[in-house]
C-alpha atoms as a PDB file:
ATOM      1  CA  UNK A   1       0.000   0.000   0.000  1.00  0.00           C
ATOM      2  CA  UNK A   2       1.129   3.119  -0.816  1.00  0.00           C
ATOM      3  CA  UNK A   3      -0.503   6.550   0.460  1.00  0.00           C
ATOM      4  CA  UNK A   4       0.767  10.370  -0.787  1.00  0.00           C
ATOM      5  CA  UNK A   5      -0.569  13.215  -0.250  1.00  0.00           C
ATOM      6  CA  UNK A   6       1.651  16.187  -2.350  1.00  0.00           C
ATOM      7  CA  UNK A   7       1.510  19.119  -3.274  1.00  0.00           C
ATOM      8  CA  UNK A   8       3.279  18.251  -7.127  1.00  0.00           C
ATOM      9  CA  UNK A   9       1.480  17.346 -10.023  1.00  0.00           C
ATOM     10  CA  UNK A  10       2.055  13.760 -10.633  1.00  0.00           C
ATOM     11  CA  UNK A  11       2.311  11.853 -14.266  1.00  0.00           C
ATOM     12  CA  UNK A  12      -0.890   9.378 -13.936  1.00  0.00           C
ATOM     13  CA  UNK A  13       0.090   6.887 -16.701  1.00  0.00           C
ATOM     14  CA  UNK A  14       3.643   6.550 -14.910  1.00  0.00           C
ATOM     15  CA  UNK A  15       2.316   6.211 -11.863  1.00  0.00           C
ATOM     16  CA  UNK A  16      -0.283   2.902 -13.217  1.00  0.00           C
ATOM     17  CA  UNK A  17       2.318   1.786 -15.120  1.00  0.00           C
ATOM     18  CA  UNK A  18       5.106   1.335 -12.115  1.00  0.00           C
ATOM     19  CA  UNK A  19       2.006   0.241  -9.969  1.00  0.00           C
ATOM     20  CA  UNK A  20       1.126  -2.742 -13.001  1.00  0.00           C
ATOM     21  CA  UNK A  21       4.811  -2.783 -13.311  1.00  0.00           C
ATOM     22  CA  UNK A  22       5.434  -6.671 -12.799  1.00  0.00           C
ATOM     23  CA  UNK A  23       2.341  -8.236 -11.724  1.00  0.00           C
ATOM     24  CA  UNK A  24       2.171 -11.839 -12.461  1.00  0.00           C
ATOM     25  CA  UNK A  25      -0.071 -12.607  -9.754  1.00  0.00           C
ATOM     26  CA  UNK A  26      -2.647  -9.873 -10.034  1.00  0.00           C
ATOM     27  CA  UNK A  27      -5.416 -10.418 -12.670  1.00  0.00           C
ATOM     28  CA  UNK A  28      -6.889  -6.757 -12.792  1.00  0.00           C
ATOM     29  CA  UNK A  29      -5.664  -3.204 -11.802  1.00  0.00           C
ATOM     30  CA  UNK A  30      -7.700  -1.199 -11.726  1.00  0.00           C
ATOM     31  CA  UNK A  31      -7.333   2.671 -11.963  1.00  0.00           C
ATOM     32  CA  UNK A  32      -8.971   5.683 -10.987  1.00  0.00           C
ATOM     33  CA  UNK A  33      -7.990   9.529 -11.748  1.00  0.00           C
ATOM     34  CA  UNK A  34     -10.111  12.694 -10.307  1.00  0.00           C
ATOM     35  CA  UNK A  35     -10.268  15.804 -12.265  1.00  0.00           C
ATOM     36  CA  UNK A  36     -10.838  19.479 -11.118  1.00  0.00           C
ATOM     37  CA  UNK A  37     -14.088  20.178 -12.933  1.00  0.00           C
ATOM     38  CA  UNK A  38     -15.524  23.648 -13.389  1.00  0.00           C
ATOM     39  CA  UNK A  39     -19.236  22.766 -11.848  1.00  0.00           C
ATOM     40  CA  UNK A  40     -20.237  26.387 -10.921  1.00  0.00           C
ATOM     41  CA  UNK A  41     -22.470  29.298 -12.598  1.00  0.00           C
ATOM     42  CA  UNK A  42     -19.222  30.999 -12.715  1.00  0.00           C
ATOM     43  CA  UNK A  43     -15.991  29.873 -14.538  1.00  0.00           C
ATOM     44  CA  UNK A  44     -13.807  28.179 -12.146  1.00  0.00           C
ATOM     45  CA  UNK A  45     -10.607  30.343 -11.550  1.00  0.00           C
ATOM     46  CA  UNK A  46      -9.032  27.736  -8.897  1.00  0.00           C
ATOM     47  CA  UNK A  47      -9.238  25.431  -5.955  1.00  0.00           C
ATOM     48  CA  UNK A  48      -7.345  25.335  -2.733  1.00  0.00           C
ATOM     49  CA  UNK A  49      -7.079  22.054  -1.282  1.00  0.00           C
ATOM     50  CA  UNK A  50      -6.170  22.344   2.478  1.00  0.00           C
ATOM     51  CA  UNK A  51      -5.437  19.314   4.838  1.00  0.00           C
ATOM     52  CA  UNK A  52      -4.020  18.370   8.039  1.00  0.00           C
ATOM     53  CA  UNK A  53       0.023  16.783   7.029  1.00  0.00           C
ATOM     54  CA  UNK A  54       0.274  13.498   9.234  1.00  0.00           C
ATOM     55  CA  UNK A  55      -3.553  13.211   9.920  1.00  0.00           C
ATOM     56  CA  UNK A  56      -4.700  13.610   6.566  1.00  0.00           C
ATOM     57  CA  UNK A  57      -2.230  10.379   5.657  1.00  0.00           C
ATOM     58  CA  UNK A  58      -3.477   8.580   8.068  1.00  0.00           C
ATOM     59  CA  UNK A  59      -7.258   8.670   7.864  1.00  0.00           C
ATOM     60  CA  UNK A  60      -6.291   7.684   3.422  1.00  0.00           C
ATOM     61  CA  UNK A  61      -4.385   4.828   5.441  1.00  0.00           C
ATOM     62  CA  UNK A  62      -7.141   3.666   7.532  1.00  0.00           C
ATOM     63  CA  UNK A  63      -9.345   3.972   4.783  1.00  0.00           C
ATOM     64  CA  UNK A  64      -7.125   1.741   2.629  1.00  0.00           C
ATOM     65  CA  UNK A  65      -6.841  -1.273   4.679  1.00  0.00           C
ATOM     66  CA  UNK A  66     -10.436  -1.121   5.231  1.00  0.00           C
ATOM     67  CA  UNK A  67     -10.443  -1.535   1.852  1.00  0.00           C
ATOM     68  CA  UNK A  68      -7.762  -4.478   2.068  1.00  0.00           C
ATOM     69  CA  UNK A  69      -9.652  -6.190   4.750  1.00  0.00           C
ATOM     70  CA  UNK A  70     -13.034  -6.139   2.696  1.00  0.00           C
ATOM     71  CA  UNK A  71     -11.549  -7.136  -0.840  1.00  0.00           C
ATOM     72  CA  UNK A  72      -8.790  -9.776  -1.362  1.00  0.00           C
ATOM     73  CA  UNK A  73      -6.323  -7.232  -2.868  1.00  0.00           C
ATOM     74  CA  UNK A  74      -2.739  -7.271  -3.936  1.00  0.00           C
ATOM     75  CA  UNK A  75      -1.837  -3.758  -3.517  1.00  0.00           C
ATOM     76  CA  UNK A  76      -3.830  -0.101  -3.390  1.00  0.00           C
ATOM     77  CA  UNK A  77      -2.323   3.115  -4.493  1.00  0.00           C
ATOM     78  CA  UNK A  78      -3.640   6.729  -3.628  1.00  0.00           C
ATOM     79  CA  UNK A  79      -2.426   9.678  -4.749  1.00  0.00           C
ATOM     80  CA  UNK A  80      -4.250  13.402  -3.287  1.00  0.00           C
ATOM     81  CA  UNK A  81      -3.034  16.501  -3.916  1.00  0.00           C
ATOM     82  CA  UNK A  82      -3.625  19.999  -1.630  1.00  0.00           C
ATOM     83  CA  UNK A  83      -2.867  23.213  -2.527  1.00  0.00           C
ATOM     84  CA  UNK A  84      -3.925  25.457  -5.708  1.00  0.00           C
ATOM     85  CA  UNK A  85      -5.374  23.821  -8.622  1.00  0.00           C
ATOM     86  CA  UNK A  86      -6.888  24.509 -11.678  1.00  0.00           C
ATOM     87  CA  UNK A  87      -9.319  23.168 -14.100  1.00  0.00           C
ATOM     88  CA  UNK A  88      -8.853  20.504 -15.790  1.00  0.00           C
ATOM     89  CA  UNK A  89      -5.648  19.489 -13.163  1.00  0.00           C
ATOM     90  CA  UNK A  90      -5.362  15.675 -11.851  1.00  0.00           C
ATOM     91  CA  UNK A  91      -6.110  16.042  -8.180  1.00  0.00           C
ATOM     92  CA  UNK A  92      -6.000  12.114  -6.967  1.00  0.00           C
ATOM     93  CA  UNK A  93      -5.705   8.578  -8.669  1.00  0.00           C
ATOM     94  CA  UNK A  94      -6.842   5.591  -6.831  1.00  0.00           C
ATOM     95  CA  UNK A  95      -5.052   2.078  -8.096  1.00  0.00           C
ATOM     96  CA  UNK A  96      -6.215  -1.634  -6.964  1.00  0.00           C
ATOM     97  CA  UNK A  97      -4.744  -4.351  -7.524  1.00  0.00           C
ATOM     98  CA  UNK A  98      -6.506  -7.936  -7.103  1.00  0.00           C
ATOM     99  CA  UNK A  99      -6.228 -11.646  -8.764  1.00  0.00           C
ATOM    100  CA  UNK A 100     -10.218 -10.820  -9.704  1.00  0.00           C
ATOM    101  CA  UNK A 101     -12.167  -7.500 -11.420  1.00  0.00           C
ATOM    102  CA  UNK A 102     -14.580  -7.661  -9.077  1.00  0.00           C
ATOM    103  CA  UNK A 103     -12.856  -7.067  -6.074  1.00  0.00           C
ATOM    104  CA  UNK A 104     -10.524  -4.521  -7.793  1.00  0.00           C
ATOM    105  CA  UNK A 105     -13.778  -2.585  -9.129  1.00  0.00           C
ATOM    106  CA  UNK A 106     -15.383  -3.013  -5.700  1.00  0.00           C
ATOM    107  CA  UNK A 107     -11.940  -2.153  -3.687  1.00  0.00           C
ATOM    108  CA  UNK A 108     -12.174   1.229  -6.465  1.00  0.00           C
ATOM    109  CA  UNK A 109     -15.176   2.601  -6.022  1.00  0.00           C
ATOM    110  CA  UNK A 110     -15.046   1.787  -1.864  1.00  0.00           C
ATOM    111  CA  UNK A 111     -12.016   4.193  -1.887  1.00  0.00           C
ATOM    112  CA  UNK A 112     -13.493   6.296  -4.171  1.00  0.00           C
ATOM    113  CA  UNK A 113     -16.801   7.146  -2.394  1.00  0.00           C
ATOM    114  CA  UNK A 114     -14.848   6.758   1.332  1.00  0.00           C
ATOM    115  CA  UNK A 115     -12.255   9.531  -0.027  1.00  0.00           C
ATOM    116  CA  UNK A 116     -14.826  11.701  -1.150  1.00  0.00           C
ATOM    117  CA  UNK A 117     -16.820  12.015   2.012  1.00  0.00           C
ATOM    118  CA  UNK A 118     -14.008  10.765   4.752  1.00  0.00           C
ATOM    119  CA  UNK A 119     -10.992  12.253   3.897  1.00  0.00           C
ATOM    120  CA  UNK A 120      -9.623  15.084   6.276  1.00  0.00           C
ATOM    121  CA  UNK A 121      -9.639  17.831   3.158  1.00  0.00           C
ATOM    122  CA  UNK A 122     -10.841  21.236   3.355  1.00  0.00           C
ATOM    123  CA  UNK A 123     -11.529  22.684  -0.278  1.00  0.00           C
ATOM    124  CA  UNK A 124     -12.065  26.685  -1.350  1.00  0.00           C
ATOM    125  CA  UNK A 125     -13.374  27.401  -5.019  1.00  0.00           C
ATOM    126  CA  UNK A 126     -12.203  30.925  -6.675  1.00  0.00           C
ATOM    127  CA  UNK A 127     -14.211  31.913  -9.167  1.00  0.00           C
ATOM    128  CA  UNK A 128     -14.927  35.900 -10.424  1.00  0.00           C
ATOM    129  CA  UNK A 129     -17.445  36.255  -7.952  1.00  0.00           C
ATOM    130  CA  UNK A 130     -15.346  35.661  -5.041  1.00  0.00           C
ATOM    131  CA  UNK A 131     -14.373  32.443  -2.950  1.00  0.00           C
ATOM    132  CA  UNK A 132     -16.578  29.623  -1.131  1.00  0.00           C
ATOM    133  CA  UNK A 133     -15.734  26.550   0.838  1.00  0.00           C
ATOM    134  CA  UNK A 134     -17.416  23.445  -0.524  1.00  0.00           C
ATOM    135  CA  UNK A 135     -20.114  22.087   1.544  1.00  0.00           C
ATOM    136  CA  UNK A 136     -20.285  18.113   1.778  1.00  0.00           C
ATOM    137  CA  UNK A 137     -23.202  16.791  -0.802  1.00  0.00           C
ATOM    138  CA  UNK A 138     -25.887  14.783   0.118  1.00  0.00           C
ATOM    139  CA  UNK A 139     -25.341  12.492  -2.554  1.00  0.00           C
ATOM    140  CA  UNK A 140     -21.468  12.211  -1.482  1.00  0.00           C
ATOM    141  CA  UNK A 141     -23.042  11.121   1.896  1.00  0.00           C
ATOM    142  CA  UNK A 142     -25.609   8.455   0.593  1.00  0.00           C
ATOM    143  CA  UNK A 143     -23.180   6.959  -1.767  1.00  0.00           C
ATOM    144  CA  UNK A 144     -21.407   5.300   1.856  1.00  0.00           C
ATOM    145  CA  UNK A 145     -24.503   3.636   2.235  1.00  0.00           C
ATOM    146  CA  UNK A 146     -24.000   0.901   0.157  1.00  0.00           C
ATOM    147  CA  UNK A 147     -20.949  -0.028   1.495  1.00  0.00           C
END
């Protein structure tokens, strides 16, 4: 398992292919990037992603081997960034690894949804009109339930 939280942009298709990178006993990897998307009335100038250092790693951590103990996995990989993005920037990629799809697909969208709503990260939208902190979403929320 590996966990980062940076402030760097990171190369996506590197990073999947040195996770892949010699897997003879994994069946499926499967990967997962997030972009910053421009959602408002007004264009999206940037985002500032703020976090806790040392906490914020390890609530990702706890999430992962939740993940682990659920799903028979070979490996998980997640990548956040913090600090000032833009559109159209990579701001986290989620990798599993597992001998089966379905429990890399499962392990996936389980980090996915649990990153989303769980993850110590306090984010701040610029646009023209001024700045906002985003609120948690409802539907963020009731995605956990299926889990």
């Amino acid at each position: 398992m590996r966990v980062s939280v940076q402030d760097a942009p990171f190369d996506f298709a590197g990073e999947a292919r040195e996770f892949a990178a010699g897997r003879t006993d994994m069946g499926a990897i499967v990967t997962f990037s997030g972009i910053v998307r421009d959602t408002g009335d007004a264009p999206l100038l940037e985002m500032m992603i703020e976090h806790y250092p040392g906490m914020t790693e390890r609530a990702i951590e706890a999430i992962a081997r939740e993940a682990q103990a659920r799903w028979a996995l070979g490996d998980v990989l997640v990548i956040h960034r913090h600090g000032r993005l833009t559109p159209g920037e990579t701001i986290m990629m989620v990798a599993t690894a597992a001998r089966h799809r379905g429990d890399a697909f499962a392990a996936a969208e389980f980090l996915m949804d649990y990153l989303k709503s769980r993850a110590p990260f306090w984010k701040k939208e610029r646009t023209a009109a001024g700045a906002d902190w985003v609120a948690a979403r409802d539907e963020d929320e009731a995605a956990l339930t299926r889990w």
